[in-house]
PDB file of N, CA and C in Angstrom:
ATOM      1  N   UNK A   1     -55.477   7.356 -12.642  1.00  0.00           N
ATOM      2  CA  UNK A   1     -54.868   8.316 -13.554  1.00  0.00           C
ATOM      3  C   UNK A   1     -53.352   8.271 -13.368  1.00  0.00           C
ATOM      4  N   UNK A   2     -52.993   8.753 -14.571  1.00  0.00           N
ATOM      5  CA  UNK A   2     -51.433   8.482 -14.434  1.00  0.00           C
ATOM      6  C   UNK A   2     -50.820   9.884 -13.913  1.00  0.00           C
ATOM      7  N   UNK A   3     -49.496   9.828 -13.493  1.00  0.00           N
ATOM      8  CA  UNK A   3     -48.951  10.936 -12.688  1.00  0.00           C
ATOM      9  C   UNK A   3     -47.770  11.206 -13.873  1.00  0.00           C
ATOM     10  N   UNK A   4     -48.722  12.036 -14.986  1.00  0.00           N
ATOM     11  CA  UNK A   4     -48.230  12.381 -15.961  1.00  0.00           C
ATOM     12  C   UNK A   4     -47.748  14.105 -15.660  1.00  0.00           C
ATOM     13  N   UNK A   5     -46.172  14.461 -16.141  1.00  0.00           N
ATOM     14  CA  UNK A   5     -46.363  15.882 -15.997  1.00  0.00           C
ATOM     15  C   UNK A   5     -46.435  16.689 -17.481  1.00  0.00           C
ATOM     16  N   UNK A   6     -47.310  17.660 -17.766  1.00  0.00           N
ATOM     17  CA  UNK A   6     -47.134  18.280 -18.471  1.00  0.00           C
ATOM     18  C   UNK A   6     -46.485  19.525 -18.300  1.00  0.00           C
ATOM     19  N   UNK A   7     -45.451  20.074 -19.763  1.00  0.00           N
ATOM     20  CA  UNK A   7     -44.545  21.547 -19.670  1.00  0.00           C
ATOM     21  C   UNK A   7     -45.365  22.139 -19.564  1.00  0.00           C
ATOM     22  N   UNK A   8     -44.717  23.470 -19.369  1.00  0.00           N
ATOM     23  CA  UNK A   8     -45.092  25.231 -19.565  1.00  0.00           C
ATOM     24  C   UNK A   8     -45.848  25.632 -20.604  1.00  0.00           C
ATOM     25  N   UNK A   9     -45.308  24.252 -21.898  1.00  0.00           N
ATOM     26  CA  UNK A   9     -46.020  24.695 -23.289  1.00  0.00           C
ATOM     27  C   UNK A   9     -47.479  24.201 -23.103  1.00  0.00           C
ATOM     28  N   UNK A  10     -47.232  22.952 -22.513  1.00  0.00           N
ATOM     29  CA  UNK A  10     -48.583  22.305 -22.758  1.00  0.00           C
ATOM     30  C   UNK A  10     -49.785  22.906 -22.276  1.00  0.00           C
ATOM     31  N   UNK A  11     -49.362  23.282 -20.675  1.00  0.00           N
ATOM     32  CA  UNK A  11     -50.346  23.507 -20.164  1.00  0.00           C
ATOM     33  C   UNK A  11     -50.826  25.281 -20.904  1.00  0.00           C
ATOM     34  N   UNK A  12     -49.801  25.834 -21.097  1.00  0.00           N
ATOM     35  CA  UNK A  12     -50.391  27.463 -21.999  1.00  0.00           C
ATOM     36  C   UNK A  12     -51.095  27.298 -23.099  1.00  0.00           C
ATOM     37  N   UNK A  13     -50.932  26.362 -23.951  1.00  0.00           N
ATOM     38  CA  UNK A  13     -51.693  25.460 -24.815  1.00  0.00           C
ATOM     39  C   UNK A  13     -52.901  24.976 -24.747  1.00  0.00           C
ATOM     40  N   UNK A  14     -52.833  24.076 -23.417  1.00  0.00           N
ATOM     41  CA  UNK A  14     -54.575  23.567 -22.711  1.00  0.00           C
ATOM     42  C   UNK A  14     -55.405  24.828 -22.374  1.00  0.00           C
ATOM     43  N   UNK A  15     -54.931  25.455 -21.816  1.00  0.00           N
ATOM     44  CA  UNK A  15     -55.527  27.075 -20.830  1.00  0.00           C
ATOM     45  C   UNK A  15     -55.721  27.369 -22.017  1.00  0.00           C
ATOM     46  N   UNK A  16     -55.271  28.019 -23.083  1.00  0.00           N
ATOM     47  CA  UNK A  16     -55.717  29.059 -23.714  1.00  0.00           C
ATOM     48  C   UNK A  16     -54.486  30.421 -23.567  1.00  0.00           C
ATOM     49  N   UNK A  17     -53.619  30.194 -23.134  1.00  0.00           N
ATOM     50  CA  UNK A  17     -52.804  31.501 -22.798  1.00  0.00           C
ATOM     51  C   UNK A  17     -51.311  31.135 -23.739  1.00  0.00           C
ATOM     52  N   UNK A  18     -51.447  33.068 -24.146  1.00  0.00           N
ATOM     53  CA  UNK A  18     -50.690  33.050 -25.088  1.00  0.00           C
ATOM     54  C   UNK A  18     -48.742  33.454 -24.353  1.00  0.00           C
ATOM     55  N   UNK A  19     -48.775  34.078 -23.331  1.00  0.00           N
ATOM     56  CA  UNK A  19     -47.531  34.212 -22.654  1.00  0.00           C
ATOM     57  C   UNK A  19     -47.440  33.503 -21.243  1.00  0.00           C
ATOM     58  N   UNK A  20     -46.108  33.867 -20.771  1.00  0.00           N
ATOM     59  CA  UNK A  20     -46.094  32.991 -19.659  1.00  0.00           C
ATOM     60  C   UNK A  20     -46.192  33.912 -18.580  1.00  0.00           C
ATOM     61  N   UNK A  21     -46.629  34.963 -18.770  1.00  0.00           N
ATOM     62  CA  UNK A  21     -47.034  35.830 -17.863  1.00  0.00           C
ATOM     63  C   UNK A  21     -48.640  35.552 -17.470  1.00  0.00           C
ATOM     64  N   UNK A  22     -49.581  35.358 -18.469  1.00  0.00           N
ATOM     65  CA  UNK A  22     -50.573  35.065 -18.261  1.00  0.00           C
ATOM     66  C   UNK A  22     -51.179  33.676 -17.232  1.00  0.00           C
ATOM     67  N   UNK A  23     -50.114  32.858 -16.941  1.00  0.00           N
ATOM     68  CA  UNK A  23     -49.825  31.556 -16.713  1.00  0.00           C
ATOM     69  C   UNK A  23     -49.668  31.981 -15.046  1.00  0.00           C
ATOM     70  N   UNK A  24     -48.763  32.732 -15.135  1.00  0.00           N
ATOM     71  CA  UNK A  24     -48.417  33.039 -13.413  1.00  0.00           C
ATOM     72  C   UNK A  24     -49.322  33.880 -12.702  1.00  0.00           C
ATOM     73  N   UNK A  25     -50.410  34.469 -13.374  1.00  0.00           N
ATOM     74  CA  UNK A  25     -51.705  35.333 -13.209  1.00  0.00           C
ATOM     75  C   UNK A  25     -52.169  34.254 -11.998  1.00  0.00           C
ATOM     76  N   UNK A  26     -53.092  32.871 -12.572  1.00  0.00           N
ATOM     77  CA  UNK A  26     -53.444  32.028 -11.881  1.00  0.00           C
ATOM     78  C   UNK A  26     -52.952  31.664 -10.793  1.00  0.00           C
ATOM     79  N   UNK A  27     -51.590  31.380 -10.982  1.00  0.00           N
ATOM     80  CA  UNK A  27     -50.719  30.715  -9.866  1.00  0.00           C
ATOM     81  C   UNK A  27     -50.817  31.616  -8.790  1.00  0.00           C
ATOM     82  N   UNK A  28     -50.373  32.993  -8.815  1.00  0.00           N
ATOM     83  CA  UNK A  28     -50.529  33.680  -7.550  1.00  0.00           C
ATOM     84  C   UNK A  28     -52.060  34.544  -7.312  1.00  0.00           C
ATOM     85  N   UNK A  29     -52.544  34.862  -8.524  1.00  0.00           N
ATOM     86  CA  UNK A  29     -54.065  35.210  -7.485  1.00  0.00           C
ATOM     87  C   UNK A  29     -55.122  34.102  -7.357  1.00  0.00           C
ATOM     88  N   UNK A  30     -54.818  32.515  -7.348  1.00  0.00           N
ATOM     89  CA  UNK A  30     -56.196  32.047  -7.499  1.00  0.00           C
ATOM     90  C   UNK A  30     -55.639  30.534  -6.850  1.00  0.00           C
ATOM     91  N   UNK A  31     -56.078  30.553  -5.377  1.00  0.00           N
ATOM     92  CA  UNK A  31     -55.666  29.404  -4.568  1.00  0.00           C
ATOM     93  C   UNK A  31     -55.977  28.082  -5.022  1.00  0.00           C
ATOM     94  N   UNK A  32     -57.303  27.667  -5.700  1.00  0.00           N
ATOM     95  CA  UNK A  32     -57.091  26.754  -6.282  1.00  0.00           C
ATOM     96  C   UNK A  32     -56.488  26.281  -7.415  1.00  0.00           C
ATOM     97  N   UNK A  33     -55.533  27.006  -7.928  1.00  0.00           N
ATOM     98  CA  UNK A  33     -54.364  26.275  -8.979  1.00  0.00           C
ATOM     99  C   UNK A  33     -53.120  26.049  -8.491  1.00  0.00           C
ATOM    100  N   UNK A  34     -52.725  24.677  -9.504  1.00  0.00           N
ATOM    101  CA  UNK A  34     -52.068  24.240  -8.321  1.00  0.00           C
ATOM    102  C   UNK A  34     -50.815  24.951  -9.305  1.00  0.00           C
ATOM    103  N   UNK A  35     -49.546  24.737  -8.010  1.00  0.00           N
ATOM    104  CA  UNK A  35     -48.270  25.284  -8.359  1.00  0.00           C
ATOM    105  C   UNK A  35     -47.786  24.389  -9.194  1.00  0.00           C
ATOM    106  N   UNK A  36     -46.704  25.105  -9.814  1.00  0.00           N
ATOM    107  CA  UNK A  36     -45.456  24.077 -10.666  1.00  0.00           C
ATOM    108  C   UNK A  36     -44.748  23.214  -9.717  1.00  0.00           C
ATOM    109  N   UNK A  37     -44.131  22.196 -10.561  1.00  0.00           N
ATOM    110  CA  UNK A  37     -43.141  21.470  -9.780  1.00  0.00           C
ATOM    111  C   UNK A  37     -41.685  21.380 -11.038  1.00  0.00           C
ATOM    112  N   UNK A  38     -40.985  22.390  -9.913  1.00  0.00           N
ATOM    113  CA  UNK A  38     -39.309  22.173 -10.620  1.00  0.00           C
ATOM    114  C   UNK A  38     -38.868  20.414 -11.165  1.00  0.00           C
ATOM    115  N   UNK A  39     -38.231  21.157 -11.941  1.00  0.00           N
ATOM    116  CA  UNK A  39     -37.890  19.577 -12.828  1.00  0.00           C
ATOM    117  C   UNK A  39     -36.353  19.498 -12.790  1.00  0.00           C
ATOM    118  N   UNK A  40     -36.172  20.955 -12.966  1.00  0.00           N
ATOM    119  CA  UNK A  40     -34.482  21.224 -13.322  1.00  0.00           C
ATOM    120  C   UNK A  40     -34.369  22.574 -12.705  1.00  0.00           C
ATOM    121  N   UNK A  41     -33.048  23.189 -13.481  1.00  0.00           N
ATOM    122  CA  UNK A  41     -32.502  24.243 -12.847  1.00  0.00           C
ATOM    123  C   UNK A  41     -33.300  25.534 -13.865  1.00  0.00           C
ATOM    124  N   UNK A  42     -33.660  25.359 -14.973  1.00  0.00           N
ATOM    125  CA  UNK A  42     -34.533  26.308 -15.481  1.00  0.00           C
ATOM    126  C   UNK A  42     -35.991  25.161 -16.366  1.00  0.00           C
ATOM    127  N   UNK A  43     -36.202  24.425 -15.431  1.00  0.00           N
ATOM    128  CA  UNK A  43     -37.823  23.524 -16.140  1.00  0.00           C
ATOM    129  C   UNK A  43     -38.608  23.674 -15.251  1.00  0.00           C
ATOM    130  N   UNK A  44     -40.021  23.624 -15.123  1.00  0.00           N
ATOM    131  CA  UNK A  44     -40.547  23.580 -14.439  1.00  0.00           C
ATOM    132  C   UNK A  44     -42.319  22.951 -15.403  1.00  0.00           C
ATOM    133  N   UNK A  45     -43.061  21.912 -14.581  1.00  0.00           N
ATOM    134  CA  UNK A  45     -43.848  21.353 -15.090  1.00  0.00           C
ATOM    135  C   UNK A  45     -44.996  21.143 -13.917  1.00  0.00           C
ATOM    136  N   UNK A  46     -45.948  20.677 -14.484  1.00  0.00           N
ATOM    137  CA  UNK A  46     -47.475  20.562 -13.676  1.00  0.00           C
ATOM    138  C   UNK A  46     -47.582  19.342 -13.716  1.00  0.00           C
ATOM    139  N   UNK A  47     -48.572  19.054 -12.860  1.00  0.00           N
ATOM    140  CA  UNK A  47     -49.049  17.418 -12.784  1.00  0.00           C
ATOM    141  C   UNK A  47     -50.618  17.727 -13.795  1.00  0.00           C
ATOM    142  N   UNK A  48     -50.725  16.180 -14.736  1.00  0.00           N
ATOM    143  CA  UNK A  48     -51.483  16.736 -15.440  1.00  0.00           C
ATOM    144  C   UNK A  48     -52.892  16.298 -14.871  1.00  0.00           C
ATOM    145  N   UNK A  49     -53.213  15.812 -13.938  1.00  0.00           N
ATOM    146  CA  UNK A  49     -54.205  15.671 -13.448  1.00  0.00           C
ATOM    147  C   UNK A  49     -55.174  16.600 -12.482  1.00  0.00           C
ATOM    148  N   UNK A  50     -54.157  17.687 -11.645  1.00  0.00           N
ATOM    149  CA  UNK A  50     -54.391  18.648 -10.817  1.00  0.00           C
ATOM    150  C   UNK A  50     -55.182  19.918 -11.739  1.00  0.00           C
ATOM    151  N   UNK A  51     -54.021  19.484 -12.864  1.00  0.00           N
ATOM    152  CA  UNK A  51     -54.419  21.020 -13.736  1.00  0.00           C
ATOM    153  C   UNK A  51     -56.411  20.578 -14.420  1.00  0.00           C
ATOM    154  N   UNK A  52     -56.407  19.137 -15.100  1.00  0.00           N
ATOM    155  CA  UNK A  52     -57.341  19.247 -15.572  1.00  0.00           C
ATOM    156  C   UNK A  52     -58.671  19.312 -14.495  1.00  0.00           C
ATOM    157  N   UNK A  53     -58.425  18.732 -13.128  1.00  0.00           N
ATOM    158  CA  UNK A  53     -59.404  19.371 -12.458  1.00  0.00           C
ATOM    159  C   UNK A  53     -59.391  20.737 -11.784  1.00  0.00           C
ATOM    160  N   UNK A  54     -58.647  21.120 -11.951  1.00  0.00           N
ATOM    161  CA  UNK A  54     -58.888  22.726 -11.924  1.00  0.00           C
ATOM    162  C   UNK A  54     -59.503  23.668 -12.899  1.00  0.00           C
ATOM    163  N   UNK A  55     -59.593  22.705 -14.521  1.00  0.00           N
ATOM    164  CA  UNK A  55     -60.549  23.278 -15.215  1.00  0.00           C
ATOM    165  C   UNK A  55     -61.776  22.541 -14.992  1.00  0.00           C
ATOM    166  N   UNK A  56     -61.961  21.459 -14.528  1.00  0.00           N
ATOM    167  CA  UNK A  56     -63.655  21.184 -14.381  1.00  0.00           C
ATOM    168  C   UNK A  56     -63.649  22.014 -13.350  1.00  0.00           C
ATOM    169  N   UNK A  57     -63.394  22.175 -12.642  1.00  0.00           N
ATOM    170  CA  UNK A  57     -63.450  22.615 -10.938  1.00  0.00           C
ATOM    171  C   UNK A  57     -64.035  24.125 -11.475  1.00  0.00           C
ATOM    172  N   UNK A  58     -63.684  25.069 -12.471  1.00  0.00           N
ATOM    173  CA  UNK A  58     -63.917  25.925 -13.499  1.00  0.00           C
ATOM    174  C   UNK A  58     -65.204  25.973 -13.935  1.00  0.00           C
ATOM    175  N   UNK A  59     -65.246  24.587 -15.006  1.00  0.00           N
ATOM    176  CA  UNK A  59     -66.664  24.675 -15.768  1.00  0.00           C
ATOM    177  C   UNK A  59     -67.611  24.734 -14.759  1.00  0.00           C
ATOM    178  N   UNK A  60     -67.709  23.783 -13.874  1.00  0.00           N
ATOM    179  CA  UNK A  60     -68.450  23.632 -12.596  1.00  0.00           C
ATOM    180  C   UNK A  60     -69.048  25.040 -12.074  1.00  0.00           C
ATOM    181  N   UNK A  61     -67.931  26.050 -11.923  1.00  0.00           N
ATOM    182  CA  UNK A  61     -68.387  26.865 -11.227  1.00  0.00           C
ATOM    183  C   UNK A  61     -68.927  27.956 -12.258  1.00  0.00           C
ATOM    184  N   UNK A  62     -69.199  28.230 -13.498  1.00  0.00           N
ATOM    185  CA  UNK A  62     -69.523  28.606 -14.750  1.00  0.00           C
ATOM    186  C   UNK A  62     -70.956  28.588 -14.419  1.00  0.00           C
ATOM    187  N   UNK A  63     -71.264  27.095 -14.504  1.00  0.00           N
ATOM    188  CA  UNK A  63     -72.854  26.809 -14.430  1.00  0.00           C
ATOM    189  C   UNK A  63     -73.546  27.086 -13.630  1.00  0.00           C
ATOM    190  N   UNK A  64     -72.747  27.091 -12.322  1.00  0.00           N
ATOM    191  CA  UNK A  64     -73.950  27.820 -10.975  1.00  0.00           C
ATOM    192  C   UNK A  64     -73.774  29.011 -11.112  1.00  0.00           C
ATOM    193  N   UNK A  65     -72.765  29.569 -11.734  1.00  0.00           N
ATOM    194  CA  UNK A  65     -73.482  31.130 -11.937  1.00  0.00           C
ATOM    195  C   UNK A  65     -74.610  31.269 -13.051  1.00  0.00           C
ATOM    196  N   UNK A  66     -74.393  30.542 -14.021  1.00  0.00           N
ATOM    197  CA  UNK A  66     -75.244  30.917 -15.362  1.00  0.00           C
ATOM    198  C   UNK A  66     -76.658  31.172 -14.844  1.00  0.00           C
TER     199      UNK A  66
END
């Protein structure tokens, strides 16, 4: 996989979340997501590989509850 980063937009976009408040929800109550990585002095971006297994890592855990 490539060590692609996706923005702030993208990933609020992928998630489903409409502010960027909703975004930092994850980041600090939920240890398995991973943090941002500064880009600049006001950017900040994700690796896009961490993020998408943090949503299987998600669905995964969906089904053993169902």
């Amino acid at each position: 996989m490539t060590n692609q980063i996706l923005s702030k937009k993208d990933v609020k976009t992928l998630l489903h979340f409409k502010s960027d408040s909703s975004l930092y929800t994850p980041e600090q109550k939920d240890e398995t997501f991973h943090l941002k990585i500064r880009i600049g002095l006001r950017l900040v971006g994700y690796r896009a590989d961490e993020i998408y297994s943090w949503l299987e890592s998600r669905k995964v855990g969906r089904r053993e509850v169902a």
